[in-house]
Structure formats: structure tokens, C-alpha cells
N, C-alpha and C. Protein backbone atom coordinates (compact mmCIF):
# COMPACT_ATOMS: atom_id res chain seq x y z
N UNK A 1 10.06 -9.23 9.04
CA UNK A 1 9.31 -9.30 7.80
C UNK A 1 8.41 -8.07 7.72
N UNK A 2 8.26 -7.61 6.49
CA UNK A 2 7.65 -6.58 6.27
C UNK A 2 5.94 -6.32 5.13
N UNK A 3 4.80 -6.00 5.60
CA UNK A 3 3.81 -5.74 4.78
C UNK A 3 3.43 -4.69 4.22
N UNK A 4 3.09 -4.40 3.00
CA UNK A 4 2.83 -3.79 2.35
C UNK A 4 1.08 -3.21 2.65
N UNK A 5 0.79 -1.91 2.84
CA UNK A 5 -0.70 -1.45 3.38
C UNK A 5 -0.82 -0.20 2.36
N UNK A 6 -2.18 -0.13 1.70
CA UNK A 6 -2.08 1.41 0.60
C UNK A 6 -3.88 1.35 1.41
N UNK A 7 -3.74 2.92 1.24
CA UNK A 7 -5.20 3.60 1.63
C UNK A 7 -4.99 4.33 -0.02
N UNK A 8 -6.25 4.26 -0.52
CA UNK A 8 -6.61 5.06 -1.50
C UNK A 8 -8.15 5.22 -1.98
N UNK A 9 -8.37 6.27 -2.10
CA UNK A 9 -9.46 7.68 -1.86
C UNK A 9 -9.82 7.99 -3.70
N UNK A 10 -11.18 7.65 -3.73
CA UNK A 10 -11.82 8.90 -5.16
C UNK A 10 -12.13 9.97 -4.63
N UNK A 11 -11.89 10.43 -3.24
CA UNK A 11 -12.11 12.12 -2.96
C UNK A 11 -11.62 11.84 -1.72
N UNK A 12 -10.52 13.14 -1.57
CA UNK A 12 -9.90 13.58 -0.27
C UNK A 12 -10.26 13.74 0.84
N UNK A 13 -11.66 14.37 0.57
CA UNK A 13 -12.62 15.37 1.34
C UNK A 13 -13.77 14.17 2.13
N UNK A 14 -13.22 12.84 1.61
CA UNK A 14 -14.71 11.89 1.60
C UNK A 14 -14.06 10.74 2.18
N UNK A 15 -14.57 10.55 3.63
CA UNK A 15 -13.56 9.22 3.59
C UNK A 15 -14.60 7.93 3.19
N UNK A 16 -15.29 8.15 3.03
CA UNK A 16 -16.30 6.91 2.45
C UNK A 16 -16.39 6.40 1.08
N UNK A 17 -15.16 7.15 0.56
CA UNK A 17 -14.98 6.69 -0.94
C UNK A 17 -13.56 5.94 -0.74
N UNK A 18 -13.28 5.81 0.22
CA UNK A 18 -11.50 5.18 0.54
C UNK A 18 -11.37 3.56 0.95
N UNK A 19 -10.73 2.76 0.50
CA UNK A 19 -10.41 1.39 0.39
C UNK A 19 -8.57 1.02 1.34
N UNK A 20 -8.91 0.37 2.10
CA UNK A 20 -7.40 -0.07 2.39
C UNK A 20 -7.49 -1.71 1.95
N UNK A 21 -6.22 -1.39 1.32
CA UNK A 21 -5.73 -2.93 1.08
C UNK A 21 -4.39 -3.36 1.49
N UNK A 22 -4.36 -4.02 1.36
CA UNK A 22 -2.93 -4.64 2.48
C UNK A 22 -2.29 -6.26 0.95
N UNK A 23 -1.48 -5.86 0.79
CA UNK A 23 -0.52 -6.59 -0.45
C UNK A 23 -0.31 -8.08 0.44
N UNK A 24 -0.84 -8.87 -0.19
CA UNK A 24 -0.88 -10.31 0.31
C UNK A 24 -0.04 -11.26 -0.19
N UNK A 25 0.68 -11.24 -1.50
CA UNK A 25 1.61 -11.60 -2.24
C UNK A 25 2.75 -11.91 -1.77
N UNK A 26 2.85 -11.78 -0.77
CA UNK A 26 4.19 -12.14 -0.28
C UNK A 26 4.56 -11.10 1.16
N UNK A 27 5.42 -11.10 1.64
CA UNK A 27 6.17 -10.39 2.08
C UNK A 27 7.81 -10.09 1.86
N UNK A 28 7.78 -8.79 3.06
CA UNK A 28 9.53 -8.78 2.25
C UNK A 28 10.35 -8.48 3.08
N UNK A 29 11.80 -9.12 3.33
CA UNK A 29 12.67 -9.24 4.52
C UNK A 29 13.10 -7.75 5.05
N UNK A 30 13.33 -6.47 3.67
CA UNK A 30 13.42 -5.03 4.44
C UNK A 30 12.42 -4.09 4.05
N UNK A 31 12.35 -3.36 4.93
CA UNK A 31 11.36 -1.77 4.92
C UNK A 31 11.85 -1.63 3.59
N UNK A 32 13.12 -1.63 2.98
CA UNK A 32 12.86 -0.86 1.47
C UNK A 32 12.76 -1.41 0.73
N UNK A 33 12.79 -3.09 0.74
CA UNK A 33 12.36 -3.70 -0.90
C UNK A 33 11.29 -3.48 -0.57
N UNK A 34 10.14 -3.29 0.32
CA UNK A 34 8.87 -3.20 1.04
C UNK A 34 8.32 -1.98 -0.15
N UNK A 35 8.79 -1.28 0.63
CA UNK A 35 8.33 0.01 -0.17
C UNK A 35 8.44 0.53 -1.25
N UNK A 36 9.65 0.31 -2.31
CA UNK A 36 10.01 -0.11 -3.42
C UNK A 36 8.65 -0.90 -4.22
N UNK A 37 9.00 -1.71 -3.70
CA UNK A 37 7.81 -2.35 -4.43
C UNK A 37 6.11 -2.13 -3.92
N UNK A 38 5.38 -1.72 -3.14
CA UNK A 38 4.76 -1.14 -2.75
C UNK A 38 4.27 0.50 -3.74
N UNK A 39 5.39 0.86 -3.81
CA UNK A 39 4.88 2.34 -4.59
C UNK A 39 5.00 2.06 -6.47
N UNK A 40 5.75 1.12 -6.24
CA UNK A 40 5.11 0.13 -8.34
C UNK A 40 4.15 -0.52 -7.94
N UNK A 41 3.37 -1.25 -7.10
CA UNK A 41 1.97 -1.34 -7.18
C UNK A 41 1.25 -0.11 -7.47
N UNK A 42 1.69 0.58 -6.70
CA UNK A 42 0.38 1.98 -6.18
C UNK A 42 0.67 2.76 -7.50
N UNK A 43 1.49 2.88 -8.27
CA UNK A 43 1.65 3.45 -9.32
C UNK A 43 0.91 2.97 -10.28
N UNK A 44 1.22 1.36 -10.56
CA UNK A 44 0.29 0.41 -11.33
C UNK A 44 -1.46 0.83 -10.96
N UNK A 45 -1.76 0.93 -9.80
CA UNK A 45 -2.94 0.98 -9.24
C UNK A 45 -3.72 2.23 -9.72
N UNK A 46 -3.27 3.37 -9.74
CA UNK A 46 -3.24 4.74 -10.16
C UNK A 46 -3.73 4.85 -11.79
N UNK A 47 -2.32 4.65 -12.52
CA UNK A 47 -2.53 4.21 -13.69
C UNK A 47 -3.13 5.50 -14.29
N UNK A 48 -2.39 6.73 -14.12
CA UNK A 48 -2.97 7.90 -14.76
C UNK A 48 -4.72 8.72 -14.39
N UNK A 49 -5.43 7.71 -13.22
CA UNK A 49 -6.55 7.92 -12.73
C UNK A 49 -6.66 9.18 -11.81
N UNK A 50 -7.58 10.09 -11.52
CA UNK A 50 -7.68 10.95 -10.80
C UNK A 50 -8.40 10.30 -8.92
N UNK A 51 -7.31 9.75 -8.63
CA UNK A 51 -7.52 8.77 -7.01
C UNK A 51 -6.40 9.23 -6.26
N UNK A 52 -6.63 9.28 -4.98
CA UNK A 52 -5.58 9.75 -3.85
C UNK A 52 -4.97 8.34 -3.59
N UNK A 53 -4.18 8.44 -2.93
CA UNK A 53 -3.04 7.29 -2.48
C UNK A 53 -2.06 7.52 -1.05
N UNK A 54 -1.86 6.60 -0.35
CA UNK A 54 -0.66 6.76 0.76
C UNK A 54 -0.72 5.01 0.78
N UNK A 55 0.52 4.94 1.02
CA UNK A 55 0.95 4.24 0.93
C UNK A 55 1.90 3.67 2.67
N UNK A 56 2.43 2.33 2.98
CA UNK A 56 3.15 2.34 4.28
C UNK A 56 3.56 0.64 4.51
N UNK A 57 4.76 0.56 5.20
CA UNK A 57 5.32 -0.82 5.20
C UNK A 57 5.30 -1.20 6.55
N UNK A 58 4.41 -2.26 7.15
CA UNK A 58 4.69 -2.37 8.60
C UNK A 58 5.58 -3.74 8.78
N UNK A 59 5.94 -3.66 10.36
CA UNK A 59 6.91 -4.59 10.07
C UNK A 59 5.92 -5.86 11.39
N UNK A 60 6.12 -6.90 10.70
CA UNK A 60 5.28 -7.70 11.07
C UNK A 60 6.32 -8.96 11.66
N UNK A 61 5.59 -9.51 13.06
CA UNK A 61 6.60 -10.44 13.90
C UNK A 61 7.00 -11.89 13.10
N UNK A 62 7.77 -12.39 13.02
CA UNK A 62 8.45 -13.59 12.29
C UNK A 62 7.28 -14.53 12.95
N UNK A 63 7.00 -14.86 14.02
CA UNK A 63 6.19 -15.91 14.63
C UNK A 63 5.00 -15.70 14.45
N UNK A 64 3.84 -15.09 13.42
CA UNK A 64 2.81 -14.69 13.55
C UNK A 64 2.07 -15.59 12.82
């Protein structure tokens, strides 16, 4: 199973303006519906705004 994690920044230079959030909505059985959908959030999230972004899919143990 796979989670969805975005770091995103109002300045590059600043890490004290940066937020990680981690997509709670579900999870997803591969790295690429993961990320797929992951970068239409972060796109949604963006939304034409002047904000940095990275984005990443970890893969998380079935028994957890």
C-alpha cells in the first residue's frame, strides 16, 4: 500500500514557511495510481499560486 506525502513552501529560501501534509483519504495499491493522483492534488493545491511543491509516494506495510 502506498501514501501520498507533499512538502510545500511560500519561499524556497525559507524553510519556516513550508507545511508537510501527508493525503489521508485513502490509500493506493501502486506507486503510480499513488502518484498520479498525488500530483492532481498538488496541482489542485497550487491552483495558479506563486508556492513551491515536491511531492512523494511511500510505500507503507499492509500490517500497520
Amino acid at each position: 500500500m502506498w501514501i501520498g506525502v507533499v512538502l510545500i513552501c511560500m519561499s524556497p529560501a525559507d524553510v519556516r514557511t513550508c507545511d508537510v501534509l501527508v493525503r489521508t483519504t485513502g490509500t493506493f495499491f501502486t506507486e503510480s495510481s499513488c502518484n498520479a493522483q498525488v500530483k492532481e492534488d498538488v496541482q489542485g493545491m497550487l491552483n495558479q499560486r506563486p508556492l513551491y511543491a515536491r511531492y512523494k509516494c511511500y510505500e507503507i506495510s499492509s500490517s500497520a
